[in-house]
Protein backbone atom coordinates (compact mmCIF):
# COMPACT_ATOMS: atom_id res chain seq x y z
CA UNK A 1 -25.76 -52.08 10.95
CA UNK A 2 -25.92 -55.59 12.31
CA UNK A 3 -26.70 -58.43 10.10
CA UNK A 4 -29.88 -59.28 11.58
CA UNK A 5 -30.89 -55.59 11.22
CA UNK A 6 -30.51 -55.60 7.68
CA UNK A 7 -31.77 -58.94 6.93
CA UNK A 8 -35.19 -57.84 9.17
CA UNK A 9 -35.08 -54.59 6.71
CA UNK A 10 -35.02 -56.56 3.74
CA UNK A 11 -37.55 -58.97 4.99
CA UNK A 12 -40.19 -55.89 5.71
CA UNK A 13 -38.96 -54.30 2.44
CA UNK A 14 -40.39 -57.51 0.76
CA UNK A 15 -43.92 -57.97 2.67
CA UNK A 16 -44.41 -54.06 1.94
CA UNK A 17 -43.79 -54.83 -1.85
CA UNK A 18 -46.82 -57.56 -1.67
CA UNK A 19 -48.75 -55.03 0.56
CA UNK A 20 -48.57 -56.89 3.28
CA UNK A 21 -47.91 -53.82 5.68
CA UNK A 22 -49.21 -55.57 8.88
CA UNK A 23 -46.43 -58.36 8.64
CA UNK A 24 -43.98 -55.81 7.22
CA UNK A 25 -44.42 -53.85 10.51
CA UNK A 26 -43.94 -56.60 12.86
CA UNK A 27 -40.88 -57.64 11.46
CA UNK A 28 -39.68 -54.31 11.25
CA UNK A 29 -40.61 -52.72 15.03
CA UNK A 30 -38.84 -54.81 16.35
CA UNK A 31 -35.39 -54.06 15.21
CA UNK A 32 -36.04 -50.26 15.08
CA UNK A 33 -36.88 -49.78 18.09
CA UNK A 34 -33.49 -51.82 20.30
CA UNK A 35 -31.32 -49.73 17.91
CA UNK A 36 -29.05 -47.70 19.30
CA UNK A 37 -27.95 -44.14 17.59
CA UNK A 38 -25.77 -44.91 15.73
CA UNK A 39 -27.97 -47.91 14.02
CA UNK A 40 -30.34 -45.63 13.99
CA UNK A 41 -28.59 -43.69 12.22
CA UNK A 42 -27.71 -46.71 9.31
CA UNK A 43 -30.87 -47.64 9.55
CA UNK A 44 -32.77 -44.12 8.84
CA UNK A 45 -30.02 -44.14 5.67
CA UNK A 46 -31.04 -47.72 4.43
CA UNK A 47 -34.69 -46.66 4.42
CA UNK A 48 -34.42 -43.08 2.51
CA UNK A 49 -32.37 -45.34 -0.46
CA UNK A 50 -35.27 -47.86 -0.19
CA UNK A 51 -37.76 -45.21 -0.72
CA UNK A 52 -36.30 -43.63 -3.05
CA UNK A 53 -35.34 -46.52 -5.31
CA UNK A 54 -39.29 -48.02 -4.60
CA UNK A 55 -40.94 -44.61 -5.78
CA UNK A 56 -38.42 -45.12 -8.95
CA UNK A 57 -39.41 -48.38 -9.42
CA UNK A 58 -43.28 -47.30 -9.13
CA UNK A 59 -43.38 -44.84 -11.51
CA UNK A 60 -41.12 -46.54 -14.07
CA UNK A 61 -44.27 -49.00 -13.85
């Protein structure tokens, strides 16, 4: 995954956190949809651990 991919990732990860979903989406679109398969790929990997470690993180709340 390219650097800028990931850093975008993080970036939307954070906004979502604040529920800011409109600005997490428009950083995110972006990046998601130039990617090619096998980003895609990364990418779709890097968000299933993200969910799964925020659902953790929400219930251990």
């Amino acid at each position: 995954m390219r650097p800028s991919t990931l850093r975008a990732l993080k970036r939307a990860a954070e906004l979502t956190r604040q529920n800011r979903f409109t600005e997490a989406v428009l950083v995110a679109e972006p990046v998601l949809l130039t990617a090619d398969r096998q980003e895609s790929a990364e990418i779709r990997g890097w968000l299933i651990g993200h969910a799964t470690e925020f659902a953790t993180e929400r219930e251990t709340r």
